[in-house]
Protein backbone atom coordinates (compact mmCIF):
# COMPACT_ATOMS: atom_id res chain seq x y z
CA UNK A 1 0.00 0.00 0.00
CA UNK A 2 1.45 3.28 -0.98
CA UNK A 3 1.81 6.10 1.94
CA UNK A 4 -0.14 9.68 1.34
CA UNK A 5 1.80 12.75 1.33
CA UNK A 6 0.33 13.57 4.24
CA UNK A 7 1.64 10.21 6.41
CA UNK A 8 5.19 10.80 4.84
CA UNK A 9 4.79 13.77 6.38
CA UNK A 10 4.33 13.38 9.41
CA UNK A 11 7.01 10.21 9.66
CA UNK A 12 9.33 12.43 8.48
CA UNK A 13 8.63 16.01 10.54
CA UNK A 14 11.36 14.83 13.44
CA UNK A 15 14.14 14.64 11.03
CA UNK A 16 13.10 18.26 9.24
CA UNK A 17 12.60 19.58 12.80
CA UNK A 18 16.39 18.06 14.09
CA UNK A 19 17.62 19.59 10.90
CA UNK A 20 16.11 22.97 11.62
CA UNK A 21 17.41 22.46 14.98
CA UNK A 22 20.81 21.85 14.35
CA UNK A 23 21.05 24.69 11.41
CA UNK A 24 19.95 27.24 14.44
CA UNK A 25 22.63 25.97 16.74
CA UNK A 26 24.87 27.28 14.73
CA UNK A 27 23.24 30.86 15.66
CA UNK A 28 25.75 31.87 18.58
CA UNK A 29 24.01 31.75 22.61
CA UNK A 30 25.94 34.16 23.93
CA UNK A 31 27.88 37.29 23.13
CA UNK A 32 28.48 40.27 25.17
CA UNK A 33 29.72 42.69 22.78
CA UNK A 34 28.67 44.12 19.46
CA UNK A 35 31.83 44.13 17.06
CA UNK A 36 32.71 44.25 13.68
CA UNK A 37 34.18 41.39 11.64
CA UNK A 38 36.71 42.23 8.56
CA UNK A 39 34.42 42.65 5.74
CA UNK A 40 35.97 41.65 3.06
CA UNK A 41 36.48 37.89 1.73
CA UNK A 42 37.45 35.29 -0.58
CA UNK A 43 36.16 32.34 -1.37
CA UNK A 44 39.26 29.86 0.56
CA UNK A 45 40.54 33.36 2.27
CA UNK A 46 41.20 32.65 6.31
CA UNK A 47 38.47 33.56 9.03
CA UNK A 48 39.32 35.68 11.76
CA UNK A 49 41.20 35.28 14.80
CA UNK A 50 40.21 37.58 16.65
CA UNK A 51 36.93 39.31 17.53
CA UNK A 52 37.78 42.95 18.79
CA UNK A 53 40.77 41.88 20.28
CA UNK A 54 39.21 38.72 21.37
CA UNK A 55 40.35 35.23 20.43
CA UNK A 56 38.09 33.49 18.53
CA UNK A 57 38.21 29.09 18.93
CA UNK A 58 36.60 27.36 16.30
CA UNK A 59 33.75 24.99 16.88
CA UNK A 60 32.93 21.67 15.45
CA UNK A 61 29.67 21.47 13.34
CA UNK A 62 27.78 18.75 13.43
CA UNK A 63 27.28 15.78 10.83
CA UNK A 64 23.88 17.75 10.16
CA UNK A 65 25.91 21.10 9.64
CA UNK A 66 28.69 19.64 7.68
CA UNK A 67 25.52 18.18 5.27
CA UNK A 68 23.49 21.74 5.18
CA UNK A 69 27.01 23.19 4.66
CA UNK A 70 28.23 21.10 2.00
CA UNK A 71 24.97 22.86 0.14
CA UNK A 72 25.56 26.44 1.08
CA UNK A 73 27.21 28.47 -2.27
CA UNK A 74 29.90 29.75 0.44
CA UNK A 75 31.36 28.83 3.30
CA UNK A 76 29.90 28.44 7.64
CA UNK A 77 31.74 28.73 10.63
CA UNK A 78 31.27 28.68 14.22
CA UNK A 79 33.30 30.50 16.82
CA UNK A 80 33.74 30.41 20.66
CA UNK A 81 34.49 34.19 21.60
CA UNK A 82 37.25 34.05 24.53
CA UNK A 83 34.76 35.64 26.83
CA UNK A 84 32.33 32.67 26.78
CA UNK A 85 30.37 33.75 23.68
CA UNK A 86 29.14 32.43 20.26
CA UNK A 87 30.16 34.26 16.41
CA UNK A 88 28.55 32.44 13.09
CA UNK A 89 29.89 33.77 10.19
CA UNK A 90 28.99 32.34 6.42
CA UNK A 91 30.72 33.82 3.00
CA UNK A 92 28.55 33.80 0.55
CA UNK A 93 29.51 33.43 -3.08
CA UNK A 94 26.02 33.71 -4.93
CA UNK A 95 22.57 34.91 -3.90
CA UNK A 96 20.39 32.23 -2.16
CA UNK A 97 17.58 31.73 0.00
CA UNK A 98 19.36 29.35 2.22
CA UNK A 99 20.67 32.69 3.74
CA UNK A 100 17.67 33.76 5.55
CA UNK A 101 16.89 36.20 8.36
CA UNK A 102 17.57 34.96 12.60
CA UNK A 103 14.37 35.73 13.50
CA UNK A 104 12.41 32.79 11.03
CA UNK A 105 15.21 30.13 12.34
CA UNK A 106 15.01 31.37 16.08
CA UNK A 107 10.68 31.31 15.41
CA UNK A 108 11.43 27.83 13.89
CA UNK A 109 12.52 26.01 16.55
CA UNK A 110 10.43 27.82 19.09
CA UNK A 111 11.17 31.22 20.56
CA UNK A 112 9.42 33.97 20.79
CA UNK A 113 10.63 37.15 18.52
CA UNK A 114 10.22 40.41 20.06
CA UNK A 115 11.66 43.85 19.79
CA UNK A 116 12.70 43.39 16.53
CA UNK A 117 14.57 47.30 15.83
CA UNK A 118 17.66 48.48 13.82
CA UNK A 119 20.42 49.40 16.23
CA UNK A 120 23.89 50.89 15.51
CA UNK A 121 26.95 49.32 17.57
CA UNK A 122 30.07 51.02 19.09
CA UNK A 123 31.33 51.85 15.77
CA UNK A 124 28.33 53.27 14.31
CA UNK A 125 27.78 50.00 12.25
CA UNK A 126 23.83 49.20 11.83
CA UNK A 127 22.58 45.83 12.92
CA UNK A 128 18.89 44.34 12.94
CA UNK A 129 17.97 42.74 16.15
CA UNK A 130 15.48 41.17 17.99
CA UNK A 131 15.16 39.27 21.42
CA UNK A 132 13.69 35.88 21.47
CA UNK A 133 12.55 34.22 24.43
CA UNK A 134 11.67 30.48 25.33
CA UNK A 135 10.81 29.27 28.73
CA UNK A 136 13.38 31.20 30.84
CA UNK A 137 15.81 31.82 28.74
CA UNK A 138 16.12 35.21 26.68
CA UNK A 139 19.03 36.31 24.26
CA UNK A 140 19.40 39.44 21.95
CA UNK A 141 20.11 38.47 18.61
CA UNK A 142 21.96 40.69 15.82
CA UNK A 143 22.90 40.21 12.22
CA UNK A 144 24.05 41.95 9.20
CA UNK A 145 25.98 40.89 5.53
CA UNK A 146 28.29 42.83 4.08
CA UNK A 147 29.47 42.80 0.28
CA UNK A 148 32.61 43.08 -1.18
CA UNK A 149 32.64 46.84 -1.44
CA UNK A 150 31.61 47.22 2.35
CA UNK A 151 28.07 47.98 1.62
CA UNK A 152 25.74 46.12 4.67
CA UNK A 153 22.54 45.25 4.57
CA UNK A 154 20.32 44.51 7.33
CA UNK A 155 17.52 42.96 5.63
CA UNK A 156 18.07 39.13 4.12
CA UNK A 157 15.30 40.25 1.33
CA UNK A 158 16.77 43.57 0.57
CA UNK A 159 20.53 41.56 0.45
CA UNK A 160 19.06 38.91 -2.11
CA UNK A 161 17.13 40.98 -4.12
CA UNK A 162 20.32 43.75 -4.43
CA UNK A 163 22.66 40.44 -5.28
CA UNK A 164 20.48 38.96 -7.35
CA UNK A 165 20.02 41.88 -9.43
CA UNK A 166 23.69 42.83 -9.54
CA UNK A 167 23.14 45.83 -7.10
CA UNK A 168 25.81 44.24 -4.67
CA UNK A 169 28.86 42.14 -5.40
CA UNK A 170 30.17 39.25 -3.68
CA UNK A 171 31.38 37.70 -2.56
CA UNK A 172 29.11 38.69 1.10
CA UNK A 173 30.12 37.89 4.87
CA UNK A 174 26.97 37.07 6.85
CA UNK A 175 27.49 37.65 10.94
CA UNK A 176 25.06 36.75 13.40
CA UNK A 177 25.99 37.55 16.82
CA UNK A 178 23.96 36.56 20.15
CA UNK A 179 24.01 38.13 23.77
CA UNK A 180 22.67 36.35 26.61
CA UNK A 181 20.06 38.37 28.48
CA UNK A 182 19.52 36.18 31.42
């Protein structure tokens, strides 16, 4: 007997939702300070060291990660800040939707978005953000992509639709930064 769409589905919802899961992980838990990352990059170029005169450890991705990143037209990596926090940065070589904002992976796997307001940092560089809240637990999330020429964009639709139509050039850094709030 052949299964409906619909039981599929639903036998296979855990492993979308794990997926989803493990893509947001890589969103940083905690970060203290809002910094700016070099902007510029090449496609095998090396990542950072340092994060404001912070070390920055890389972290292991998971066998999900290394699979969604084996995908992703760029490059994904995942930092440890030396003062306890998270950095996620992804090059991007081509416009794609699998760049898409925080806020729809944080809503995905189950916080609450609120807040949501442009903010500028120390160094007068503009950042969306939004806090999201589960349970007990609240962070303040912030991202931004910059282009080759320095340009940023704070808006995933606005970045896609500008690369897309050859209104930015790549390749783009993507950084999503997190800060604890309880």
């Amino acid at each position: 007997m052949k299964k409906s769409w619909a039981h599929h589905a639903a036998e296979q919802w855990p492993f979308a939702l794990v997926a989803l899961v493990l893509w947001c992980a890589m969103l940083p838990l905690a970060l203290t300070k809002s910094q700016a990352v070099p902007t510029t990059t090449t496609a095998h170029g090396e990542w950072p060291t340092q994060w404001h005169g912070q070390s920055l450890q890389p972290l292991a991705m998971s066998a999900v990660e290394h699979r969604f990143a084996a995908q992703f037209p760029g490059r994904i990596a995942r930092f440890a800040v030396a003062d306890g926090g998270e950095l996620v940065l992804r090059d991007v070589n081509r416009p794609t939707r699998m760049l898409h904002p925080a806020a729809d992976c944080w809503r995905g796997i189950g916080w609450r978005i609120d807040a949501t307001r442009l903010e500028h940092d120390a160094e007068s560089l503009l950042w969306r953000c939004f806090e999201a809240s589960r349970g007990d637990k609240r962070v303040r999330v912030c991202e931004r992509i910059v282009d080759a020429q320095g340009h940023a964009f704070t808006d995933t639709s606005a970045w896609f639709w500008a690369a897309s139509l050859d209104k930015s050039t790549g390749p783009w850094r993507a950084i999503t930064r997190v800060e604890s709030l309880r």
